[in-house]
PDB file of N, CA and C in Angstrom:
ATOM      1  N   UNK A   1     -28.308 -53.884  22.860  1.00  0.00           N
ATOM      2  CA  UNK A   1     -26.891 -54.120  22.960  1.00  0.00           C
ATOM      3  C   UNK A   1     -26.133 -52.914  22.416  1.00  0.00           C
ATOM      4  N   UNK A   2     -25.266 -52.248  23.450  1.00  0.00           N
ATOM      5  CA  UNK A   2     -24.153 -51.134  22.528  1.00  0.00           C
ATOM      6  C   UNK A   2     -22.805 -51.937  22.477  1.00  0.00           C
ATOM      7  N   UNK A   3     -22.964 -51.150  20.643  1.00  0.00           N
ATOM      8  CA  UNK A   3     -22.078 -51.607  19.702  1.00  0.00           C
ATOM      9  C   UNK A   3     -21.020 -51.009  20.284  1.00  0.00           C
ATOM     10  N   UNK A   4     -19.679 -51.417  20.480  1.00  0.00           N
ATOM     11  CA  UNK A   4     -17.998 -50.685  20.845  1.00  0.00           C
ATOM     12  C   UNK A   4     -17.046 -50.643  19.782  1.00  0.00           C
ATOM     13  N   UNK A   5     -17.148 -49.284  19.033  1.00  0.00           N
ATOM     14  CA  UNK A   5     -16.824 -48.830  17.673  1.00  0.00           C
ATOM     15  C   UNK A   5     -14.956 -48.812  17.994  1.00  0.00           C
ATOM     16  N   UNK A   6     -14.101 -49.671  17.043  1.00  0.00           N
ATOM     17  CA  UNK A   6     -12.914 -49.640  16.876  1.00  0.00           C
ATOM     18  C   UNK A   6     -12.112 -47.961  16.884  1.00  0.00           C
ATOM     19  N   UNK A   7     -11.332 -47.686  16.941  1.00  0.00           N
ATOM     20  CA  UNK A   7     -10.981 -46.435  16.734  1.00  0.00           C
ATOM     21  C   UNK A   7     -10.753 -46.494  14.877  1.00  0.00           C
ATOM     22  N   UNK A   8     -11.181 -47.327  14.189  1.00  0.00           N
ATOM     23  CA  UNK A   8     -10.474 -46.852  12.900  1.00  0.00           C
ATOM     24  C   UNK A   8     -11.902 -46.712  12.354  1.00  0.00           C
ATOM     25  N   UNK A   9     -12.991 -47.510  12.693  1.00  0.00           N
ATOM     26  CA  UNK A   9     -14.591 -47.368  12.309  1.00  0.00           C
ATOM     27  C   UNK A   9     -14.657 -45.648  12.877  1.00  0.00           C
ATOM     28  N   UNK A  10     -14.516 -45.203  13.984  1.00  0.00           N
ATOM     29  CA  UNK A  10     -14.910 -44.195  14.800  1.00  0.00           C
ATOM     30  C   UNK A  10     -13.974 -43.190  13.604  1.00  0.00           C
ATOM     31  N   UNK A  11     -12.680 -42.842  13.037  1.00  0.00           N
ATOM     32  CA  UNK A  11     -12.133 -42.229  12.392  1.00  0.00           C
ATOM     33  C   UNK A  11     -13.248 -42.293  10.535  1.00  0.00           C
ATOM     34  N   UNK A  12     -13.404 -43.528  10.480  1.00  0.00           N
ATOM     35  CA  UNK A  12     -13.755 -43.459   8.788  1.00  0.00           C
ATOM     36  C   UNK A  12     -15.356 -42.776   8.807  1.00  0.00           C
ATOM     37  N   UNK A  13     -15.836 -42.790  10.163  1.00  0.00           N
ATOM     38  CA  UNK A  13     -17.435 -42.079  10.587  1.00  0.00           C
ATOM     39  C   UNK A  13     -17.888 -40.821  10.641  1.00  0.00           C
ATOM     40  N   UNK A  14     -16.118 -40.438  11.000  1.00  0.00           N
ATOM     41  CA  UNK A  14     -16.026 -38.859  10.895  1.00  0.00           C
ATOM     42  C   UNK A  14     -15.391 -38.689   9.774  1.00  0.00           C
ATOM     43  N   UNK A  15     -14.659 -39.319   9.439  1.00  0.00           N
ATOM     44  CA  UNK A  15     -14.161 -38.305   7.558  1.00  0.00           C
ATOM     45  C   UNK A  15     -15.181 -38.867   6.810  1.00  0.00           C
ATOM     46  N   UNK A  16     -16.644 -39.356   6.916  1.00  0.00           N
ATOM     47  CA  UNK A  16     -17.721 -39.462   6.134  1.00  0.00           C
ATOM     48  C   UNK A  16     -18.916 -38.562   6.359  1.00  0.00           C
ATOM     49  N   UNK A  17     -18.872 -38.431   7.611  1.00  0.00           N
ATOM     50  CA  UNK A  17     -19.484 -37.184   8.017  1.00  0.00           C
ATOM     51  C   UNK A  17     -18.750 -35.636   7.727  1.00  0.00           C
ATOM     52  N   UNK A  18     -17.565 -35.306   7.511  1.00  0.00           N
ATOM     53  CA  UNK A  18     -17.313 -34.394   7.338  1.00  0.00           C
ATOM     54  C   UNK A  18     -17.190 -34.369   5.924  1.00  0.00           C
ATOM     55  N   UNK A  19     -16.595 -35.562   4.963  1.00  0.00           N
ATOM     56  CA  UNK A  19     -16.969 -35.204   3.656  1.00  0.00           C
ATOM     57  C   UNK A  19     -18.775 -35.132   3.014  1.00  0.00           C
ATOM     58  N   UNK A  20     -19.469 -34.999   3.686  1.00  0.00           N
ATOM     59  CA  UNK A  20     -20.841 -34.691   3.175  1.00  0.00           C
ATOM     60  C   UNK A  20     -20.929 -33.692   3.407  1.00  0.00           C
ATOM     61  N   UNK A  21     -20.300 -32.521   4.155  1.00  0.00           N
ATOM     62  CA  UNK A  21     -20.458 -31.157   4.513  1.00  0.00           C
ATOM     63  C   UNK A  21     -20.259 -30.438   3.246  1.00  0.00           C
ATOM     64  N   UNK A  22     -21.275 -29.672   2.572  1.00  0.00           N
ATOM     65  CA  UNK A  22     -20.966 -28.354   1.843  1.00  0.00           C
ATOM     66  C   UNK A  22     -20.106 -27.340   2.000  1.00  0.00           C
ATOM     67  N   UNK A  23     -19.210 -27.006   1.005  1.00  0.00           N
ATOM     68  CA  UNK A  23     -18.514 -25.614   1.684  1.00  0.00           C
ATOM     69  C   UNK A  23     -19.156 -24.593   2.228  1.00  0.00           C
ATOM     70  N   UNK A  24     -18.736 -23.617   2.940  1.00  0.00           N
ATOM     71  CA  UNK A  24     -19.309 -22.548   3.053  1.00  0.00           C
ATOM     72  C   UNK A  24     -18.895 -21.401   2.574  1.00  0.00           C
ATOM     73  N   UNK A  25     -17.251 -21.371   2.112  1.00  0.00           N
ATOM     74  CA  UNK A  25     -16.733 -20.104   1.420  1.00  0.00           C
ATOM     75  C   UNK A  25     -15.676 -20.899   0.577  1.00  0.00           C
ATOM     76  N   UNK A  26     -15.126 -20.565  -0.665  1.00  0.00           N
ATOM     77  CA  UNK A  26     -13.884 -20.708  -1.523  1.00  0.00           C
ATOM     78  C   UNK A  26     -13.127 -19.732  -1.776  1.00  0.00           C
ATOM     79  N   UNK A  27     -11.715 -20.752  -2.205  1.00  0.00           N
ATOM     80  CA  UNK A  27     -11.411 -19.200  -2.831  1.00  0.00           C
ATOM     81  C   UNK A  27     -11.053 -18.744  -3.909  1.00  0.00           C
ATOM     82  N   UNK A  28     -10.726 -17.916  -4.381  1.00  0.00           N
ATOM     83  CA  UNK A  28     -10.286 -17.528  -5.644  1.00  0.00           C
ATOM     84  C   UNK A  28     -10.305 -18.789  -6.553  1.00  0.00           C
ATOM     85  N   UNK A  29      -9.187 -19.734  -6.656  1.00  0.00           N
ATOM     86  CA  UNK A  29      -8.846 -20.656  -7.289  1.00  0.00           C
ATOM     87  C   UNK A  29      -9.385 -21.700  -7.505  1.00  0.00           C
ATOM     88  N   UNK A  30     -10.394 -21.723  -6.332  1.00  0.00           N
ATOM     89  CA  UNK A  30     -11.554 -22.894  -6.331  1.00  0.00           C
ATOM     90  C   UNK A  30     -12.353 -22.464  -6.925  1.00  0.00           C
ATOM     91  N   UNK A  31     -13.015 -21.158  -7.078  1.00  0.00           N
ATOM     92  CA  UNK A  31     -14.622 -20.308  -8.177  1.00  0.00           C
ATOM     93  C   UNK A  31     -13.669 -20.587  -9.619  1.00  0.00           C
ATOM     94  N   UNK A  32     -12.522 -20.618 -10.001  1.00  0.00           N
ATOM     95  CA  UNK A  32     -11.708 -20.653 -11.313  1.00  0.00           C
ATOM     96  C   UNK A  32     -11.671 -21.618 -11.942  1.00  0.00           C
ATOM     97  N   UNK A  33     -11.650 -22.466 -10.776  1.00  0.00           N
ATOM     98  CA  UNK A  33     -11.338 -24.432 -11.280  1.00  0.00           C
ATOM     99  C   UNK A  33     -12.967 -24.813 -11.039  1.00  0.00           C
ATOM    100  N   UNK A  34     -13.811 -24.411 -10.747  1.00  0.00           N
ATOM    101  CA  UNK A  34     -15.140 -24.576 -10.756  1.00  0.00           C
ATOM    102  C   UNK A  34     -15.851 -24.328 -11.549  1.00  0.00           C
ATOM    103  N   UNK A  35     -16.010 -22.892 -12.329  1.00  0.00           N
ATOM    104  CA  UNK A  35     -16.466 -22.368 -13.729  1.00  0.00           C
ATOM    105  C   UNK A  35     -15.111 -21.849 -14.673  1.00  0.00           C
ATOM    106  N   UNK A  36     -16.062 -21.112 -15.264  1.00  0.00           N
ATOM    107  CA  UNK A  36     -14.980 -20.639 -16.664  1.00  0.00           C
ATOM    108  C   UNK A  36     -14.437 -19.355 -16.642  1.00  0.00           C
ATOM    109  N   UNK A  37     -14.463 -18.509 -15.184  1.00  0.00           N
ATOM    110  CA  UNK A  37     -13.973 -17.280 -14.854  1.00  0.00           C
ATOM    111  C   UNK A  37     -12.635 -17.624 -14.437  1.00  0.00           C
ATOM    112  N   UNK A  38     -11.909 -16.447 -15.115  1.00  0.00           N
ATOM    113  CA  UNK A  38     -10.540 -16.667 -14.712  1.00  0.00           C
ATOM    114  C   UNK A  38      -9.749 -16.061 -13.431  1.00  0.00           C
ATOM    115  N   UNK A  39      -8.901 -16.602 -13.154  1.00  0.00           N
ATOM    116  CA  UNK A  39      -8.574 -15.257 -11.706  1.00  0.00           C
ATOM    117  C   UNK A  39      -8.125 -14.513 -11.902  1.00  0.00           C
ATOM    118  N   UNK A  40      -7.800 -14.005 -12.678  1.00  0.00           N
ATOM    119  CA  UNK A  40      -7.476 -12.371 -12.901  1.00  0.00           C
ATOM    120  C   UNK A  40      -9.029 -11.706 -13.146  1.00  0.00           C
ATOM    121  N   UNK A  41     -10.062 -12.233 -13.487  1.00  0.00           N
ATOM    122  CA  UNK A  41     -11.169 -11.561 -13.892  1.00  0.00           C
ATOM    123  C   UNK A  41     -12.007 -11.227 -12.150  1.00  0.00           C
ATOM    124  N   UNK A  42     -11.832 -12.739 -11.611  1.00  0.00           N
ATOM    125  CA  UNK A  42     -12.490 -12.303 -10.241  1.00  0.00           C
ATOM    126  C   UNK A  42     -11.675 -11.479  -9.654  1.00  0.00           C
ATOM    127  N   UNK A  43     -10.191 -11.455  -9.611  1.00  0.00           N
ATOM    128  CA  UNK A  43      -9.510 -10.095  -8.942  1.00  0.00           C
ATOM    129  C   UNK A  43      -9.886  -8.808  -9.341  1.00  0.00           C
ATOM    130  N   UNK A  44     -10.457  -9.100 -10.272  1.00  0.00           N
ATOM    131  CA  UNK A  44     -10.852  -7.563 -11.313  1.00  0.00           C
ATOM    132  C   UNK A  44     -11.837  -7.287 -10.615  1.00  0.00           C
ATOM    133  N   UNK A  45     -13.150  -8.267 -10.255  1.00  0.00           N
ATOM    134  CA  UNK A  45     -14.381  -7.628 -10.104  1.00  0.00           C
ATOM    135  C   UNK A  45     -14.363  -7.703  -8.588  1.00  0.00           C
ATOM    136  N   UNK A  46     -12.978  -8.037  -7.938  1.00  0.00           N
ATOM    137  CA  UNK A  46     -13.060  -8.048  -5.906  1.00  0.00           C
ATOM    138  C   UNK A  46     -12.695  -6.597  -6.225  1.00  0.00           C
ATOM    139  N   UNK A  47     -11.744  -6.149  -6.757  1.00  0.00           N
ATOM    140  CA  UNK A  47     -10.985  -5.065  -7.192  1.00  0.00           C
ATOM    141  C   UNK A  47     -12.301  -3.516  -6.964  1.00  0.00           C
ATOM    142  N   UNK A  48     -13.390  -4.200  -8.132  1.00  0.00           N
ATOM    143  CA  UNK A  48     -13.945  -3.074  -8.682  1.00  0.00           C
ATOM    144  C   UNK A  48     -15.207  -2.472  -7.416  1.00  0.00           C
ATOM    145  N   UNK A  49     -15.493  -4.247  -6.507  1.00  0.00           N
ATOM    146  CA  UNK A  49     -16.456  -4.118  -5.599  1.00  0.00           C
ATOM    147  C   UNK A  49     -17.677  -4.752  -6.233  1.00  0.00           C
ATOM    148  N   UNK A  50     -17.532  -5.502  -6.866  1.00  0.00           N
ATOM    149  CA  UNK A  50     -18.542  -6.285  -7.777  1.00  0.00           C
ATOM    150  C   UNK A  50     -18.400  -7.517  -7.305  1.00  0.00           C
ATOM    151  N   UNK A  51     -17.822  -7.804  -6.623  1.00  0.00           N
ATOM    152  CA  UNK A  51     -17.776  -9.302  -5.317  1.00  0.00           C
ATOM    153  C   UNK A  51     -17.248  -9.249  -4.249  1.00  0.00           C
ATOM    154  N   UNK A  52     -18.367  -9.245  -3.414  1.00  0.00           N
ATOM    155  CA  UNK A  52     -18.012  -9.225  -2.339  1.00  0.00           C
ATOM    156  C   UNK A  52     -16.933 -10.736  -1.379  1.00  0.00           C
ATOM    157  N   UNK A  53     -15.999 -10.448  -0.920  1.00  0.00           N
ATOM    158  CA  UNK A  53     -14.954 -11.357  -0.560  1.00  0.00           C
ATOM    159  C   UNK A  53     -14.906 -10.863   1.216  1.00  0.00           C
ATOM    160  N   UNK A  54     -14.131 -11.936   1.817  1.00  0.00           N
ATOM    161  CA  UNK A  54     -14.323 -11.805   3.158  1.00  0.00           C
ATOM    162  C   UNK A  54     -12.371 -12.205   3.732  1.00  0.00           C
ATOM    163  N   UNK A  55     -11.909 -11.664   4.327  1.00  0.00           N
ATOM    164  CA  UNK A  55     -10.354 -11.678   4.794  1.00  0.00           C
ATOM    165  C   UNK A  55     -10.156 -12.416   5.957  1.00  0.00           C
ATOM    166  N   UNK A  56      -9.420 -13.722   5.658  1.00  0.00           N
ATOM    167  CA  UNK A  56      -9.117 -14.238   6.737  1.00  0.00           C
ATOM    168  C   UNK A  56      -7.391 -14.127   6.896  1.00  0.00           C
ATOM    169  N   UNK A  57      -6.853 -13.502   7.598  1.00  0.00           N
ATOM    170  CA  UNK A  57      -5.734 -12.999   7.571  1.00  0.00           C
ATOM    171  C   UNK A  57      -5.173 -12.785   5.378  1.00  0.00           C
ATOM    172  N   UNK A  58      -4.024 -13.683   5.209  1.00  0.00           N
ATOM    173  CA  UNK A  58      -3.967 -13.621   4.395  1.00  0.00           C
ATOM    174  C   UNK A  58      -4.553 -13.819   3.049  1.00  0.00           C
ATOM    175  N   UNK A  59      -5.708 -15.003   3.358  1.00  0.00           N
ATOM    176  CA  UNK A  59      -6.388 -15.951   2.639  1.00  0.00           C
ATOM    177  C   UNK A  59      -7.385 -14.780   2.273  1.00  0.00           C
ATOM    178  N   UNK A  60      -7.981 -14.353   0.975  1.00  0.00           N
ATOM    179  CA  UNK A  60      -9.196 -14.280   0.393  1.00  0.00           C
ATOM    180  C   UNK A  60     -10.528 -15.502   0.179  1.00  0.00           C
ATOM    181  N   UNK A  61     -11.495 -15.011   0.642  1.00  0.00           N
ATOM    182  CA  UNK A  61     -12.621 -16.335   0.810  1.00  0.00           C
ATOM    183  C   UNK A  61     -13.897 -15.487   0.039  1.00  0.00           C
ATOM    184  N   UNK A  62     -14.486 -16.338  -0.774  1.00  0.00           N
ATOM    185  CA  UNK A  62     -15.676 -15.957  -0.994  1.00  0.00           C
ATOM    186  C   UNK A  62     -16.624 -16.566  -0.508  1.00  0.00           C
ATOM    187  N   UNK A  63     -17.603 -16.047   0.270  1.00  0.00           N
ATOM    188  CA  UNK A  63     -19.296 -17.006   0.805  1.00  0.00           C
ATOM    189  C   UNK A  63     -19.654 -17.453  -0.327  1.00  0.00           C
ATOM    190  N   UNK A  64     -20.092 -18.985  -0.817  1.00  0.00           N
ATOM    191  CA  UNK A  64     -20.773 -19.370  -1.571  1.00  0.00           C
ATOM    192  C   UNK A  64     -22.472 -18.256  -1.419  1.00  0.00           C
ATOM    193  N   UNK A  65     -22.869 -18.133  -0.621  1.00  0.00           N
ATOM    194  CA  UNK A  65     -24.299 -16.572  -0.835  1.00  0.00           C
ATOM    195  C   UNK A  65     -23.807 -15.966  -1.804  1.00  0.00           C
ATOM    196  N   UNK A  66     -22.847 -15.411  -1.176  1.00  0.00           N
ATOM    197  CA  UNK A  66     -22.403 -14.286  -1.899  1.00  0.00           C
ATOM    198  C   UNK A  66     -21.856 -14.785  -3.604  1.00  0.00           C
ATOM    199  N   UNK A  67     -21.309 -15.528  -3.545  1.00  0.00           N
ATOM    200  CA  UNK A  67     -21.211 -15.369  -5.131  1.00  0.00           C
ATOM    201  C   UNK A  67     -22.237 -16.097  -6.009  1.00  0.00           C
ATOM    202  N   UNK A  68     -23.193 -16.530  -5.404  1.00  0.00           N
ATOM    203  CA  UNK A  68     -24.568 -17.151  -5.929  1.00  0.00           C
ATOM    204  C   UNK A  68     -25.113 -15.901  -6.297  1.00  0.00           C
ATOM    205  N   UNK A  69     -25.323 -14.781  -5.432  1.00  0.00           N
ATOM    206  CA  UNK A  69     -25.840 -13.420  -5.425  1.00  0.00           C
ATOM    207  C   UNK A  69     -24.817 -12.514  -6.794  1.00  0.00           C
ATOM    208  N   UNK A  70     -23.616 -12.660  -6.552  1.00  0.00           N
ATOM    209  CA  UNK A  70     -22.884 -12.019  -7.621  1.00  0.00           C
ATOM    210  C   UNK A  70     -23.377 -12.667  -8.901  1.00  0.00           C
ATOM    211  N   UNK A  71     -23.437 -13.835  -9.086  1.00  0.00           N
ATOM    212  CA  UNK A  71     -23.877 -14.600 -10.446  1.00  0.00           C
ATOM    213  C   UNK A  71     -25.102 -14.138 -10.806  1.00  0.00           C
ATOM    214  N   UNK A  72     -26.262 -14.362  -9.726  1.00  0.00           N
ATOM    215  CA  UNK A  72     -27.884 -13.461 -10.249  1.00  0.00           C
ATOM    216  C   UNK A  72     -27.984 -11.941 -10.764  1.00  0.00           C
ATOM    217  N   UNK A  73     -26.686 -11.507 -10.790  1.00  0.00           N
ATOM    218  CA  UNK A  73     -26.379 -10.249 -10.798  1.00  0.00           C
ATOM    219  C   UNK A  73     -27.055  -9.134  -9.808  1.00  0.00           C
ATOM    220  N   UNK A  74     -26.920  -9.515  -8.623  1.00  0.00           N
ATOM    221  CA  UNK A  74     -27.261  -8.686  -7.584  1.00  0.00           C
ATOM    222  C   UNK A  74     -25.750  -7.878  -7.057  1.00  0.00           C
ATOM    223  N   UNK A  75     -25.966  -6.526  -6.844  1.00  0.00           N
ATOM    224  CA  UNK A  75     -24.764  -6.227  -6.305  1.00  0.00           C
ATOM    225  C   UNK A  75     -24.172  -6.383  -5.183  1.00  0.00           C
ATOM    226  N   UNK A  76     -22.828  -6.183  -4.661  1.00  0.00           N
ATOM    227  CA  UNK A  76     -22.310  -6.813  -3.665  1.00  0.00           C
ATOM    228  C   UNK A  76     -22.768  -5.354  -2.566  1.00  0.00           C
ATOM    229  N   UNK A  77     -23.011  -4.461  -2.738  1.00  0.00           N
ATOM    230  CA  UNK A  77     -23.298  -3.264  -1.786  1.00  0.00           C
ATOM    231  C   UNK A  77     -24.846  -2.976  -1.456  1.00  0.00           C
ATOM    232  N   UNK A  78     -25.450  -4.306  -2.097  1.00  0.00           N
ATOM    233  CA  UNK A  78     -26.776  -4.099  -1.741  1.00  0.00           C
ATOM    234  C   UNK A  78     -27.290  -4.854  -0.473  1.00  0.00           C
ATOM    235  N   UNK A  79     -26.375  -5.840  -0.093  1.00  0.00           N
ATOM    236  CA  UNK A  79     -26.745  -6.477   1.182  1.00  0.00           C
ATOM    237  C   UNK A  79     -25.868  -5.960   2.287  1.00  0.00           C
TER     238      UNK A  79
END
């Protein structure tokens, strides 16, 4: 027998499926409110080239890789 999903079941299926999704990049303010680095410190080290960041028009994004990799202390010019 197929089940005929309401449109409000079919809506709460997808904002449950999409809230289980991992990010894939943050930004600034989200790595700040996440650990104990401040944003002036990560501007310091996008600044210096010690994190690598990615430009979506205005928005600054960091790849969660990438700042997993910045934290192991791998440099951002080595990949």
């Amino acid at each position: 027998m197929v089940r005929n999903f309401t449109h409000w079941e079919k809506n709460k299926m997808t904002m449950t499926a999409s809230e289980t999704k991992e990010k894939m990049a943050y930004s600034v303010d989200e790595i700040s409110e996440q650990t104990t680095l401040s944003k002036a410190f990560l501007r310091n080290e996008i600044r210096a080239g010690n994190l690598k960041v990615r430009r979506c028009g205005r928005r600054v994004l960091i790849l969660k890789d990438d700042f997993m990799n910045y934290l192991n202390g791998e440099n951002a010019d080595e990949k």
